[in-house]
Structure formats: C-alpha cells, structure tokens
PDB file of N, CA and C in Angstrom:
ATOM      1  N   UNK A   1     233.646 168.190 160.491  1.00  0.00           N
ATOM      2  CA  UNK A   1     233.351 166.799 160.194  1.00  0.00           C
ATOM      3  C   UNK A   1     232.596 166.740 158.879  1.00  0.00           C
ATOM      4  N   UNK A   2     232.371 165.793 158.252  1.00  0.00           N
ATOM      5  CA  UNK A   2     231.852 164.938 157.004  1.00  0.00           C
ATOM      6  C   UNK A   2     230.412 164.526 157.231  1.00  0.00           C
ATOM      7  N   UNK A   3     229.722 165.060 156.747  1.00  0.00           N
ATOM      8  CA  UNK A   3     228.225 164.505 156.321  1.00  0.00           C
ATOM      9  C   UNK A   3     227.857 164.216 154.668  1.00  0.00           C
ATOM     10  N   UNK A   4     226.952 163.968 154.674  1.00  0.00           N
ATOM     11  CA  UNK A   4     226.821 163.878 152.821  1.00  0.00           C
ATOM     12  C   UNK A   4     224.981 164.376 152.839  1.00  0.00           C
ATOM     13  N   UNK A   5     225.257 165.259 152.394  1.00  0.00           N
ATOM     14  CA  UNK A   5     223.335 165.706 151.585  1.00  0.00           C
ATOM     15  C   UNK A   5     222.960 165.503 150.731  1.00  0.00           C
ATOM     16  N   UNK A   6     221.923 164.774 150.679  1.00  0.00           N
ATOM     17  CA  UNK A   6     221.761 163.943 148.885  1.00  0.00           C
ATOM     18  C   UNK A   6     222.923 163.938 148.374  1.00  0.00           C
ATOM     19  N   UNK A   7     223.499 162.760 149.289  1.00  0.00           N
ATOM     20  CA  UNK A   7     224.894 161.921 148.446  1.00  0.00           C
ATOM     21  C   UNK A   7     226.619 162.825 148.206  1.00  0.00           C
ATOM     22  N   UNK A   8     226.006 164.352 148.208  1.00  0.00           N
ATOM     23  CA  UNK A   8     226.858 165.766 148.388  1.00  0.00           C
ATOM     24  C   UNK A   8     227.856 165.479 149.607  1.00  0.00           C
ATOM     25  N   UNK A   9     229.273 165.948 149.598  1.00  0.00           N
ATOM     26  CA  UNK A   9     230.009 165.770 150.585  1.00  0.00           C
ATOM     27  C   UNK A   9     229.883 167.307 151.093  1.00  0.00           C
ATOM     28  N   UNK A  10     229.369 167.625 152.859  1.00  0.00           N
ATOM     29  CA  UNK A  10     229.293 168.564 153.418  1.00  0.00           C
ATOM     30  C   UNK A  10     230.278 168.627 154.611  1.00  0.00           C
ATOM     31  N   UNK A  11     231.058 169.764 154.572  1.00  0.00           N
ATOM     32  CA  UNK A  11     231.975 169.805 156.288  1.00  0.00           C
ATOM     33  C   UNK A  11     231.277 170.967 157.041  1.00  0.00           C
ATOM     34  N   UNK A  12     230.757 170.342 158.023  1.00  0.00           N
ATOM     35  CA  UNK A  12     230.290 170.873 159.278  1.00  0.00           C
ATOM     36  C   UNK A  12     230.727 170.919 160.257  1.00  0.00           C
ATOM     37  N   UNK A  13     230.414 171.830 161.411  1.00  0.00           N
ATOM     38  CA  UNK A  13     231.031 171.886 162.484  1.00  0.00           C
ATOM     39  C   UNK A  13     230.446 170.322 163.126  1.00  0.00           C
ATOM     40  N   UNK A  14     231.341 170.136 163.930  1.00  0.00           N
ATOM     41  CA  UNK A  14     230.551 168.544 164.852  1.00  0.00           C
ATOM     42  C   UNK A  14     229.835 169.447 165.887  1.00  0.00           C
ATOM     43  N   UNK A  15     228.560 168.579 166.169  1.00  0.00           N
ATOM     44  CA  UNK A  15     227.969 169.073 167.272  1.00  0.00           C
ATOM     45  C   UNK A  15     226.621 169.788 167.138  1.00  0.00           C
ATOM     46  N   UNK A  16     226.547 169.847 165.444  1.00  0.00           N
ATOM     47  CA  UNK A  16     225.344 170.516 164.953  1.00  0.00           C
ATOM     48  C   UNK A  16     224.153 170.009 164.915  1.00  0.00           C
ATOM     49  N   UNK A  17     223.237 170.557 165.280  1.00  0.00           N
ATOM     50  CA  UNK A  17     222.099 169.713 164.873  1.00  0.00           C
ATOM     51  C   UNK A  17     220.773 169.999 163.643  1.00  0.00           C
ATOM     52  N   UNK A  18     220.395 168.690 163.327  1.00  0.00           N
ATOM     53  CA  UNK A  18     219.772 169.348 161.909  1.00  0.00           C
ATOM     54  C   UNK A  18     219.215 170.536 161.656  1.00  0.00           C
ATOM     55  N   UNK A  19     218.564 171.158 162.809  1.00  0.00           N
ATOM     56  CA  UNK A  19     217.523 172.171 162.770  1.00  0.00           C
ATOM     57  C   UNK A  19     218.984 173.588 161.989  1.00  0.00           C
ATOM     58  N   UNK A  20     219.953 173.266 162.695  1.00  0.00           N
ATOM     59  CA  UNK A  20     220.980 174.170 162.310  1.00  0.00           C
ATOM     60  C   UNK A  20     221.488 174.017 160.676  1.00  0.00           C
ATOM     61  N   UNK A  21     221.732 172.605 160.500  1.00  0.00           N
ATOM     62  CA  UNK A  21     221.722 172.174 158.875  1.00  0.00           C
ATOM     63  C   UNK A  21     220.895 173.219 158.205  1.00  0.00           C
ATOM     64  N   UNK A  22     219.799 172.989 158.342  1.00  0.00           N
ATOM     65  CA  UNK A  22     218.478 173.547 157.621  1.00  0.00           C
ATOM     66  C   UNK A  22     218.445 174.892 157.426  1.00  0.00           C
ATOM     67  N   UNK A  23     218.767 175.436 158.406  1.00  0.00           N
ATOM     68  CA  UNK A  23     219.061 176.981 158.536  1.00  0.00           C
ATOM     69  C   UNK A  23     219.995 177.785 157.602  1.00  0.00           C
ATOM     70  N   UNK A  24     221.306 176.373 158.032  1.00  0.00           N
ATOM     71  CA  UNK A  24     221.860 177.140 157.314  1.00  0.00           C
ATOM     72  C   UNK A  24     222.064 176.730 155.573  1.00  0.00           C
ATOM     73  N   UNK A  25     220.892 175.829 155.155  1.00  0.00           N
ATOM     74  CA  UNK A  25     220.601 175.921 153.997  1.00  0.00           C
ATOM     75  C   UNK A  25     219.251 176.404 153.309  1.00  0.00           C
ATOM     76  N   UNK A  26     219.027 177.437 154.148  1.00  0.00           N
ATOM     77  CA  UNK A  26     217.185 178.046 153.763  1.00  0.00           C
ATOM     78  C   UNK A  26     216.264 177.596 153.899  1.00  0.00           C
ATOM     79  N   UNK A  27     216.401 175.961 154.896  1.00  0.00           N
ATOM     80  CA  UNK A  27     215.466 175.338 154.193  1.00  0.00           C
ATOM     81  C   UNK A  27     214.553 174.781 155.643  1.00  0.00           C
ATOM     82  N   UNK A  28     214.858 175.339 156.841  1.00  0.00           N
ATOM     83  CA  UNK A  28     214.270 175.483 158.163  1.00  0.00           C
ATOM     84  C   UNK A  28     212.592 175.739 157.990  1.00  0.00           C
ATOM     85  N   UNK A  29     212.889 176.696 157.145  1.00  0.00           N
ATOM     86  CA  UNK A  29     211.024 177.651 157.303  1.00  0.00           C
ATOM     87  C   UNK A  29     210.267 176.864 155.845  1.00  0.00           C
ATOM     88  N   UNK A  30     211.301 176.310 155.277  1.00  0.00           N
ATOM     89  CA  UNK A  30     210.311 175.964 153.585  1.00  0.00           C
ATOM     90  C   UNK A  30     209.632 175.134 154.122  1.00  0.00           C
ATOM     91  N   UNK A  31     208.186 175.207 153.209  1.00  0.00           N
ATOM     92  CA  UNK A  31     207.511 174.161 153.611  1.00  0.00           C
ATOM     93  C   UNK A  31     207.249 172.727 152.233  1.00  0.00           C
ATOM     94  N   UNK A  32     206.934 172.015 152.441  1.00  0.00           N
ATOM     95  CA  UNK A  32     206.808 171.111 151.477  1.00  0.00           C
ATOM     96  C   UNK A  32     208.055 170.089 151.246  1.00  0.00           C
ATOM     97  N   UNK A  33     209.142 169.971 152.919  1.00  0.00           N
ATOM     98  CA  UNK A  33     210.398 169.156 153.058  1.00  0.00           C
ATOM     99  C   UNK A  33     209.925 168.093 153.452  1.00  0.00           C
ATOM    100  N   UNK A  34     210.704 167.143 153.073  1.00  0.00           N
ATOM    101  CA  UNK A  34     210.598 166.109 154.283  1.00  0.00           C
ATOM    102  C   UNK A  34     212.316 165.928 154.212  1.00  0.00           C
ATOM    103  N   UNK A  35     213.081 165.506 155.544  1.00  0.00           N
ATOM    104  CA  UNK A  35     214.027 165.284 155.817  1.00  0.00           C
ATOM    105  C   UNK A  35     214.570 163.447 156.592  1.00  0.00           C
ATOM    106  N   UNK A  36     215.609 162.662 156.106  1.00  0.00           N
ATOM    107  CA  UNK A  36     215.991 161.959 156.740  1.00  0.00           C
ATOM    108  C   UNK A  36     217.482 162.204 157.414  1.00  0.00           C
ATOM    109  N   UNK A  37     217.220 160.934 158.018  1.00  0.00           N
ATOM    110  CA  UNK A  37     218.857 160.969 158.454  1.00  0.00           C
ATOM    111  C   UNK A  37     219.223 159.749 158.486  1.00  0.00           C
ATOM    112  N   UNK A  38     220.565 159.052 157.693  1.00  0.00           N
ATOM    113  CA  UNK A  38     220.426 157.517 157.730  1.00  0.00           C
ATOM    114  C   UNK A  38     219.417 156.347 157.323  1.00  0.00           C
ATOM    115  N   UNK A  39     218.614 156.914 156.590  1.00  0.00           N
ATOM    116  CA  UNK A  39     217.864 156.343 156.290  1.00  0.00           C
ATOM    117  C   UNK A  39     216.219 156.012 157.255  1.00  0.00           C
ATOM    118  N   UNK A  40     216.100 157.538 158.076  1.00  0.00           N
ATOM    119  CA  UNK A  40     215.155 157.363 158.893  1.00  0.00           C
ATOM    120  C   UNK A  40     214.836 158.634 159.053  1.00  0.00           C
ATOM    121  N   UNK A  41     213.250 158.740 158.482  1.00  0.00           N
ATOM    122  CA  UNK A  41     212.540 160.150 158.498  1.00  0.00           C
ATOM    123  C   UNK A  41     212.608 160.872 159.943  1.00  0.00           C
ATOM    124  N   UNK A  42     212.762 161.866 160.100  1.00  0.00           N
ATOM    125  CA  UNK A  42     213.413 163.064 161.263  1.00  0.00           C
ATOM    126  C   UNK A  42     211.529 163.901 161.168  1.00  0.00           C
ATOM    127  N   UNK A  43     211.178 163.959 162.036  1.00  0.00           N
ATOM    128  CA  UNK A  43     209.412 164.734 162.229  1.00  0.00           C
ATOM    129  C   UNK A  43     210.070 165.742 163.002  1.00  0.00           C
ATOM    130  N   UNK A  44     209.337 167.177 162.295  1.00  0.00           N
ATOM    131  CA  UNK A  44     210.129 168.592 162.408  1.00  0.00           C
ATOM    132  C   UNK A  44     209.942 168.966 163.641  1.00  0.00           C
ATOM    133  N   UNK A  45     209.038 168.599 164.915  1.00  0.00           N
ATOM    134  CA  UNK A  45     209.229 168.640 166.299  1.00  0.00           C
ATOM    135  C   UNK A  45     210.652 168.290 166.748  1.00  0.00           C
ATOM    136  N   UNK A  46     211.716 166.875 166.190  1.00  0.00           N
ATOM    137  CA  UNK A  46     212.491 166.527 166.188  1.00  0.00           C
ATOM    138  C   UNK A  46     213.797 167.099 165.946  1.00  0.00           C
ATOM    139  N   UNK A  47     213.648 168.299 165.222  1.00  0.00           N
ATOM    140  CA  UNK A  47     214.825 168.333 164.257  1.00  0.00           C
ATOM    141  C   UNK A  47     216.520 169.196 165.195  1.00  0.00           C
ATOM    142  N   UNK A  48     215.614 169.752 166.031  1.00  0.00           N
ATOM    143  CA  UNK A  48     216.701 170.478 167.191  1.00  0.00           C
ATOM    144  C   UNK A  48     217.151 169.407 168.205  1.00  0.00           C
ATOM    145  N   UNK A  49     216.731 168.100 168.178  1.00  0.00           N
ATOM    146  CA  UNK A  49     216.981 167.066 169.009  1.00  0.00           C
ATOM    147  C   UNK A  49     217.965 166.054 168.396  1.00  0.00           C
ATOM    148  N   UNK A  50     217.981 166.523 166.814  1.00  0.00           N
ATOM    149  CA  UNK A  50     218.980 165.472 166.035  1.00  0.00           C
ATOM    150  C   UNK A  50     219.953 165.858 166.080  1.00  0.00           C
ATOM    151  N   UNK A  51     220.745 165.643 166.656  1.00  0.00           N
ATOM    152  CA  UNK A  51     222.405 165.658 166.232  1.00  0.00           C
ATOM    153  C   UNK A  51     223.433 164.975 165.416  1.00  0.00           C
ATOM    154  N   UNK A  52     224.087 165.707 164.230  1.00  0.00           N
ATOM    155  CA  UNK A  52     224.588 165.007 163.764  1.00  0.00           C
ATOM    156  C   UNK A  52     225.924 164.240 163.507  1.00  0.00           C
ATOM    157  N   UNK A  53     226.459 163.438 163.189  1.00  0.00           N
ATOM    158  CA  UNK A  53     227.478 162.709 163.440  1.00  0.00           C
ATOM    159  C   UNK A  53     228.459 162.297 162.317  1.00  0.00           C
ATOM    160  N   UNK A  54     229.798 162.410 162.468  1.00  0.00           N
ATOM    161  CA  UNK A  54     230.716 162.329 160.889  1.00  0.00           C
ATOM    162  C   UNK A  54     229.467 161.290 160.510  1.00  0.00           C
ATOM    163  N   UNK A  55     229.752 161.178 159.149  1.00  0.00           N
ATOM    164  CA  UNK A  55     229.478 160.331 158.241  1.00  0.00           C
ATOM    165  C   UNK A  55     227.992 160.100 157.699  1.00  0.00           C
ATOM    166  N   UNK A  56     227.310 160.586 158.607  1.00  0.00           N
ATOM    167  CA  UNK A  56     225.778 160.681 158.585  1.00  0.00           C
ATOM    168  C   UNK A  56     225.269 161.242 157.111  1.00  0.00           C
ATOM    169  N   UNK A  57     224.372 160.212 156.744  1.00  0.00           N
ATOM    170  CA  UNK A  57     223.479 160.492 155.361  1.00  0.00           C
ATOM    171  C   UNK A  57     222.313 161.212 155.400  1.00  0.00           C
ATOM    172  N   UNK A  58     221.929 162.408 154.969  1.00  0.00           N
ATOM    173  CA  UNK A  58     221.008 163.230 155.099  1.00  0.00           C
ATOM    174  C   UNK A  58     220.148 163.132 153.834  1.00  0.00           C
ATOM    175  N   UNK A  59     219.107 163.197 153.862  1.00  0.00           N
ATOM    176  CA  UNK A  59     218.285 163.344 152.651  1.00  0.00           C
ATOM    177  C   UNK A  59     217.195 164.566 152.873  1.00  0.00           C
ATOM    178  N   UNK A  60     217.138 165.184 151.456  1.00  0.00           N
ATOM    179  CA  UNK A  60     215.940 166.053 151.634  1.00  0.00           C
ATOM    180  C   UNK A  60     215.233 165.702 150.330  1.00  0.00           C
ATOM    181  N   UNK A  61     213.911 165.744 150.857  1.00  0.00           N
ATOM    182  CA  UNK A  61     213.106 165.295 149.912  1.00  0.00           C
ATOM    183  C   UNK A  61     212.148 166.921 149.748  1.00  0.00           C
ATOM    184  N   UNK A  62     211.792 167.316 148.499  1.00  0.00           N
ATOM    185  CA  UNK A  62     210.631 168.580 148.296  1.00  0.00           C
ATOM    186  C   UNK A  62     209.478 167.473 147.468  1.00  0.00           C
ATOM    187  N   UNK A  63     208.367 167.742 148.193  1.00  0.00           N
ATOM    188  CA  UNK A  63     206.826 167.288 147.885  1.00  0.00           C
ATOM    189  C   UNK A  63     207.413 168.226 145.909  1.00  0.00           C
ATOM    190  N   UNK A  64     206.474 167.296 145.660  1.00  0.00           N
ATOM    191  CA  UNK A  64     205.908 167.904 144.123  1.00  0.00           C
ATOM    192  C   UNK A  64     204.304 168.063 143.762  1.00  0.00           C
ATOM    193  N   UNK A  65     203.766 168.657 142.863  1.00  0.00           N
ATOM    194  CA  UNK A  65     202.353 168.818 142.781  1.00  0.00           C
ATOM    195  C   UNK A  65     202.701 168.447 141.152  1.00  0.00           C
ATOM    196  N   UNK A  66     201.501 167.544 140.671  1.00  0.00           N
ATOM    197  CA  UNK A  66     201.608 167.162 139.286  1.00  0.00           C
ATOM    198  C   UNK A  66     200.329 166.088 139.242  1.00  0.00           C
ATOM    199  N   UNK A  67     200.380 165.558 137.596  1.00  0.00           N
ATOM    200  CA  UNK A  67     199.328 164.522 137.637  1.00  0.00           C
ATOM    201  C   UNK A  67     199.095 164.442 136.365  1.00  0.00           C
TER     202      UNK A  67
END
C-alpha cells in the first residue's frame, strides 16, 4: 500500500504499524523526533498502537538547536 513521508510516496506492507515505519527507517531509537500521522501528533508510548492505512500522511519532524 501507499503512504507518503514528508509528502515522499512510500509502498508498505498494509498492516504496519508506525513503530515498524520507524525502524525501518533508523529512526525508532533517534532521539529529538517528533512524528505525525494525518495531521495529528502520535506520543511514542503510542507508536506500536498506530496502524497505518493506504494513503496516510506521515510527518517527521527533527528538533533543531540554534539561536
């Protein structure tokens, strides 16, 4: 199935859930993510509970340090 990651067209298996996304983009253990889905922040207790669905909009956001 069809997801999009920052706007990116991704084919995934159906049935996955984000925590698996993440994994399998390195980005499970990084710290300094924040993640949505659809336009609704996902809290990393959550993320093995999200499942995702064709068409679903994912966002990853990385914190920055600056000033």
């Amino acid at each position: 199935m069809k997801i999009f990651v920052n706007d990116t067209p991704k084919e995934i298996s159906s049935g996955i859930d984000l925590a698996s996304l993440l994994t399998e983009l390195n980005l499970l253990e990084a710290k300094g993510w924040a993640f949505a889905v659809n336009g609704s922040i996902i809290k990393k207790n959550m993320l093995k509970e999200t499942i995702l669905n064709e068409g679903d909009q994912i966002l990853l956001i990385q914190a920055t340090q600056g000033g």
